[in-house]
C-alpha atoms as a PDB file:
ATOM      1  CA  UNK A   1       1.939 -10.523  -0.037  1.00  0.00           C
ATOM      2  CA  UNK A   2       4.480 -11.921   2.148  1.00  0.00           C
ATOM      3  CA  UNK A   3       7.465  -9.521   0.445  1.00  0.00           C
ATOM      4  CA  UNK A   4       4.767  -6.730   0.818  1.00  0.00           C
ATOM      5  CA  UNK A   5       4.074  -7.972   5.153  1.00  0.00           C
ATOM      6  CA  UNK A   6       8.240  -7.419   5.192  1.00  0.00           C
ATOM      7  CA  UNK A   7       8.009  -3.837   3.906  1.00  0.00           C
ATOM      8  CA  UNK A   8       5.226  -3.132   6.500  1.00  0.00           C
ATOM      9  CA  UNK A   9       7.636  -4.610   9.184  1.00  0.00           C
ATOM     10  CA  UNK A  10      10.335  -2.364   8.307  1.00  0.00           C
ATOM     11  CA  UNK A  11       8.087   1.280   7.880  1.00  0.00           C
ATOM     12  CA  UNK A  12       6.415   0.080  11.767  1.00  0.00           C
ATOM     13  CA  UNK A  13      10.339  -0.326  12.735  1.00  0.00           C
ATOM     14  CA  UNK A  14      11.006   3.395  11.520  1.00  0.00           C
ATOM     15  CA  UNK A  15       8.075   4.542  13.515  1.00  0.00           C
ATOM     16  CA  UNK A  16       5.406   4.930  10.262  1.00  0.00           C
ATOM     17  CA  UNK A  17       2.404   3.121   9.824  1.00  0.00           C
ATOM     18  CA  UNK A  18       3.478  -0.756   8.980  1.00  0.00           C
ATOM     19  CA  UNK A  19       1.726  -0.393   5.200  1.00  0.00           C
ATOM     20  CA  UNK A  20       4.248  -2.439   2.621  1.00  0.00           C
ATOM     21  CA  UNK A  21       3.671  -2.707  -1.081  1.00  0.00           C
ATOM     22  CA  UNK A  22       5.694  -4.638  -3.488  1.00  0.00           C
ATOM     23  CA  UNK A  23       5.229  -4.613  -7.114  1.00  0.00           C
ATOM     24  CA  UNK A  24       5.534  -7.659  -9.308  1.00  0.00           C
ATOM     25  CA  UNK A  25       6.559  -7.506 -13.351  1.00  0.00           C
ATOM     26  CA  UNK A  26       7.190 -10.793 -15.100  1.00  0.00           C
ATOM     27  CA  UNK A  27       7.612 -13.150 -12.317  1.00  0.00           C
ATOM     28  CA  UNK A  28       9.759 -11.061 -10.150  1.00  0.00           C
ATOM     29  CA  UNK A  29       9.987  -8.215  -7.590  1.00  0.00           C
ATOM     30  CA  UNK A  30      10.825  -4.908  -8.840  1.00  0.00           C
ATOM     31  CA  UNK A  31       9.754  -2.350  -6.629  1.00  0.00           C
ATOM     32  CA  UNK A  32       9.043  -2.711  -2.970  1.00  0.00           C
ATOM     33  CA  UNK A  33       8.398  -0.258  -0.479  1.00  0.00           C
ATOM     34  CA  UNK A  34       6.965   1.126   3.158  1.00  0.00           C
ATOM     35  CA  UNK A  35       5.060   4.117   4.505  1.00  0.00           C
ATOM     36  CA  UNK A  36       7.253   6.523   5.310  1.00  0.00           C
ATOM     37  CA  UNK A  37       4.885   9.820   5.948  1.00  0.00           C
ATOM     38  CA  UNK A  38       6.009   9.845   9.166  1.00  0.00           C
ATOM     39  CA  UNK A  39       9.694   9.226   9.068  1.00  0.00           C
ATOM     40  CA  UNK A  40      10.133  12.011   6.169  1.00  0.00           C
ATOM     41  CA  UNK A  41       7.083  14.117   7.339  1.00  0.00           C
ATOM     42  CA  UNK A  42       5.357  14.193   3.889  1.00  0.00           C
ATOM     43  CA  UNK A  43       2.339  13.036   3.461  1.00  0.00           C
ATOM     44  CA  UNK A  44       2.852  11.449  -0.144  1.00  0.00           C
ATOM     45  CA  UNK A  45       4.787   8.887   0.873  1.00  0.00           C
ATOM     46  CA  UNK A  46       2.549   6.184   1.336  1.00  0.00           C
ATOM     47  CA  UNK A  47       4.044   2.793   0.579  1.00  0.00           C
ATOM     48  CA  UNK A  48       1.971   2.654  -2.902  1.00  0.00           C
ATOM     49  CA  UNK A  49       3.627   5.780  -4.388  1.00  0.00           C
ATOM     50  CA  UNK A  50       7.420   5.032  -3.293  1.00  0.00           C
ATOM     51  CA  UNK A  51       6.475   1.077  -5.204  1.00  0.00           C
ATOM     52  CA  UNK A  52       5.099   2.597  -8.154  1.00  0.00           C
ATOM     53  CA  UNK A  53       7.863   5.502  -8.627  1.00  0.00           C
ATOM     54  CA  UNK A  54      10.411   2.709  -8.171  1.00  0.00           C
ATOM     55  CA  UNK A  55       8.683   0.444 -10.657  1.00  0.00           C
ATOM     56  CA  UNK A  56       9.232   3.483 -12.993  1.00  0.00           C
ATOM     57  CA  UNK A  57      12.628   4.169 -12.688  1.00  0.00           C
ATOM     58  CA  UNK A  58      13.336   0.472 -12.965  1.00  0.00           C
ATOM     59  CA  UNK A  59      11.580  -0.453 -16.042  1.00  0.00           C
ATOM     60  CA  UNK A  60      12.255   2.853 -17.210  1.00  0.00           C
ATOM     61  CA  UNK A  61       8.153   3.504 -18.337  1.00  0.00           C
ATOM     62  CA  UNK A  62       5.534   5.317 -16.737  1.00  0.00           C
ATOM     63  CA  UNK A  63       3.139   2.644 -17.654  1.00  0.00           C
ATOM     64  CA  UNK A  64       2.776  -0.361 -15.707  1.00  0.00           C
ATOM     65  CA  UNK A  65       0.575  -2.609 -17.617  1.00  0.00           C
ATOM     66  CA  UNK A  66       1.559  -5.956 -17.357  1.00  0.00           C
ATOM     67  CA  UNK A  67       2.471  -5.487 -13.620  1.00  0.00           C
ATOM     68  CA  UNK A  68       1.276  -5.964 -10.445  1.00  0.00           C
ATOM     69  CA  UNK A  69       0.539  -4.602  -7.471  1.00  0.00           C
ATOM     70  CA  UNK A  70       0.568  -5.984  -3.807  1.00  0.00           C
ATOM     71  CA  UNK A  71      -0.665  -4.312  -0.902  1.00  0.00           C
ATOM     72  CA  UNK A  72      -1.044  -4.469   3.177  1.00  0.00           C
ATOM     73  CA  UNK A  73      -3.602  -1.986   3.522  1.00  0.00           C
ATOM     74  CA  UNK A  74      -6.312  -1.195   0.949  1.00  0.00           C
ATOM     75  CA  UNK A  75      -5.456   1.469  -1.423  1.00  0.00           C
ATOM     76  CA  UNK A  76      -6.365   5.525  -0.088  1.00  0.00           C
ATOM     77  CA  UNK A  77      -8.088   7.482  -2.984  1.00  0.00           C
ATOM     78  CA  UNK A  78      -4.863   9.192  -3.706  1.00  0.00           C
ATOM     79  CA  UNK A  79      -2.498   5.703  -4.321  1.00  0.00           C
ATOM     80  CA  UNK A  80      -5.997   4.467  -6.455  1.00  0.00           C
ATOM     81  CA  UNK A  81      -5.753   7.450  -8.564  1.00  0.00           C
ATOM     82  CA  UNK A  82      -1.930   6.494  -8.869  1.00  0.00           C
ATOM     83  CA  UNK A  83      -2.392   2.848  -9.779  1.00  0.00           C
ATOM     84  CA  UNK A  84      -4.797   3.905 -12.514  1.00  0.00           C
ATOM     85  CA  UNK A  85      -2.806   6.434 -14.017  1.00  0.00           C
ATOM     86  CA  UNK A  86       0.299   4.218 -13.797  1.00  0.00           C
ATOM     87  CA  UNK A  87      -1.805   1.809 -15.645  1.00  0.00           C
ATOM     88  CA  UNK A  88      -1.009  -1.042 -13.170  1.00  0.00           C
ATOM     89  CA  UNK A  89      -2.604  -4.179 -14.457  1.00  0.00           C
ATOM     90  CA  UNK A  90      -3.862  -5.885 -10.933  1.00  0.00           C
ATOM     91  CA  UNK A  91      -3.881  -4.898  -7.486  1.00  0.00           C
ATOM     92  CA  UNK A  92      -3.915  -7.417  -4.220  1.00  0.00           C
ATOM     93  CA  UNK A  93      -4.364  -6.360  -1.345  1.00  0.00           C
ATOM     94  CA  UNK A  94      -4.450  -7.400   2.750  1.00  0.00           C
ATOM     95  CA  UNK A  95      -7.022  -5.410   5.126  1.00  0.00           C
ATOM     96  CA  UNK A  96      -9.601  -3.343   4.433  1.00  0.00           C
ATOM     97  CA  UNK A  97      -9.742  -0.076   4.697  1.00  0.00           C
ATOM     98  CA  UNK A  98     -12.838   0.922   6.359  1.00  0.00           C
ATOM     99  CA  UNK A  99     -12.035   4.948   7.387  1.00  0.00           C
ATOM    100  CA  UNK A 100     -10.293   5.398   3.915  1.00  0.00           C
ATOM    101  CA  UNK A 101     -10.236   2.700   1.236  1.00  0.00           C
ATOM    102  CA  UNK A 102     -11.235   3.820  -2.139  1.00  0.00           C
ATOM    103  CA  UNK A 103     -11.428   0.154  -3.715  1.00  0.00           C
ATOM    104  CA  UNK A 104     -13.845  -1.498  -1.432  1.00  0.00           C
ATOM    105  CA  UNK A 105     -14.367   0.406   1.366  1.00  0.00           C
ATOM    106  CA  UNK A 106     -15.425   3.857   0.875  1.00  0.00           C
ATOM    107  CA  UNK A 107     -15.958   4.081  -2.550  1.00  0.00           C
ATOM    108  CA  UNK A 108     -14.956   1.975  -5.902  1.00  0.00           C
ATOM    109  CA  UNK A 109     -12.533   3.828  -7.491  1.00  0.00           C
ATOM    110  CA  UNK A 110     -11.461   0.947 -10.168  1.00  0.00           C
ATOM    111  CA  UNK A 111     -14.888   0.326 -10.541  1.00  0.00           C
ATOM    112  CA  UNK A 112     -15.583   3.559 -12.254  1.00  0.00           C
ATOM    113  CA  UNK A 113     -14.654   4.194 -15.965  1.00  0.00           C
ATOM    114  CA  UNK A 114     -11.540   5.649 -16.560  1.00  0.00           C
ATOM    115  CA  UNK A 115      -8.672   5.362 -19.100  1.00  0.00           C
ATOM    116  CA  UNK A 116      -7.397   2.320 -17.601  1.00  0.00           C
ATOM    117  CA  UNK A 117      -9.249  -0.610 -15.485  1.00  0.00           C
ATOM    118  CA  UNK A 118      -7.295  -1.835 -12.556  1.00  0.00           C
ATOM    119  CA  UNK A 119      -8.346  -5.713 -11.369  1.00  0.00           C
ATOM    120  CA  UNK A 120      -8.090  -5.839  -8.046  1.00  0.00           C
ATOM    121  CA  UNK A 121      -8.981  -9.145  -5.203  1.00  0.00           C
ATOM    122  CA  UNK A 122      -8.882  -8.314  -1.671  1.00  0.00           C
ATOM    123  CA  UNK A 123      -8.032 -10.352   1.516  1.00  0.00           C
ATOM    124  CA  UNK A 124      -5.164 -11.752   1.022  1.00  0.00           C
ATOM    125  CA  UNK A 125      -3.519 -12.749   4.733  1.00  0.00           C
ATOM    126  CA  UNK A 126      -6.314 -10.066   5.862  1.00  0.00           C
ATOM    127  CA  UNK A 127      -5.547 -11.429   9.017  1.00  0.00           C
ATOM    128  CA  UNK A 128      -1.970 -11.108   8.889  1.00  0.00           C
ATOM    129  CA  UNK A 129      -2.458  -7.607   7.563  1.00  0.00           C
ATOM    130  CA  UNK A 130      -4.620  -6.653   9.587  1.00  0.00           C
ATOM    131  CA  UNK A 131      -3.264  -7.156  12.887  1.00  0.00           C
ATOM    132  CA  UNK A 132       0.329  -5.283  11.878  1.00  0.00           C
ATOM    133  CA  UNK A 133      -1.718  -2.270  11.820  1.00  0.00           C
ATOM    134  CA  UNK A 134      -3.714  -3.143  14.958  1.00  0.00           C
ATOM    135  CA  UNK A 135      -0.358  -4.501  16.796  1.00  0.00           C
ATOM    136  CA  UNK A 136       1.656  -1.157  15.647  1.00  0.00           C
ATOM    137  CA  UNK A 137      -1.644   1.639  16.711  1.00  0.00           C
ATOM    138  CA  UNK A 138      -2.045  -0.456  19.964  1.00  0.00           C
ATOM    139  CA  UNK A 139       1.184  -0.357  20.985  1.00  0.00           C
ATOM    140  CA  UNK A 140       1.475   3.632  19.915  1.00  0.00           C
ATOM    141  CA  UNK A 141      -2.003   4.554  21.889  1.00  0.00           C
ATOM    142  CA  UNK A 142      -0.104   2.749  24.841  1.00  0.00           C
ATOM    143  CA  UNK A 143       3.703   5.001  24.487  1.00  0.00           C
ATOM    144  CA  UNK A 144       1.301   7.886  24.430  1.00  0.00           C
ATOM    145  CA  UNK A 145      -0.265   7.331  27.376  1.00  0.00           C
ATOM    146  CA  UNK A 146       2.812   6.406  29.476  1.00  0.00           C
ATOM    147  CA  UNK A 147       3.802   9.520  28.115  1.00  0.00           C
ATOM    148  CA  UNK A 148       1.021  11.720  29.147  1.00  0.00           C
ATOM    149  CA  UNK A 149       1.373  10.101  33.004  1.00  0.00           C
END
């Protein structure tokens, strides 16, 4: 979760949300990534789906069944529906998502039957996670309203 805190660092440096994700195959690293909505003004790129498209390319499979997945921010319904038809074995992640998480949050995505069932454990450095986000919006609300003045 630490690798994944890093990636968050680094999309809240380009201006995005601070959401990292970093997924793990054997032992080692082989995809990490950031938001980047924001910085490329599309609203696919959430940290989840740039991790699990370089996971891919780099093990050269669509499937990603004995990997997995670690996560700031609790999965949005659209990076759930990815890690379940990527077949991702297990997903950790950080903060909840109470406005939009489809694991725990909102709804229960890997809870329901599909093709695939996705473990998942959340929590991990919530605190940590957690206040990235709050940190990064606080400090945006604040530009704004200098701004506005």
């Amino acid at each position: 979760m630490r690798a994944a805190l890093r990636q968050a660092k680094i999309a809240g440096d380009l201006g995005d949300a601070p959401i990292g994700c970093v997924i793990v195959h054997d032992g080692s690293i082989v995809a990490r990534a950031g938001n980047r909505r924001e910085f490329r003004q599309d609203a696919t790129r959430h940290a989840e789906i740039l991790a699990i498209r370089a996971a891919c390319r780099k093990l050269k499979s669509w499937r990603l069944e004995d990997c997995d997945l670690y996560v700031t921010l609790e999965p949005c319904y659209m990076c759930a529906g990815a890690i379940i038809q990527a077949r991702v074995r297990a997903v950790y992640f950080g903060a909840a998502d109470p406005k939009g998480g489809a694991v725990v949050s909102r709804n229960h995505l890997f809870d329901l039957e599909h093709n695939h069932r996705v473990l998942y454990t959340g929590g991990i450095l919530k605190e940590e996670c957690s206040s990235i986000l709050s940190d990064f919006f606080r400090e945006l609300r604040k530009s704004k309203k200098e701004l506005a003045e």
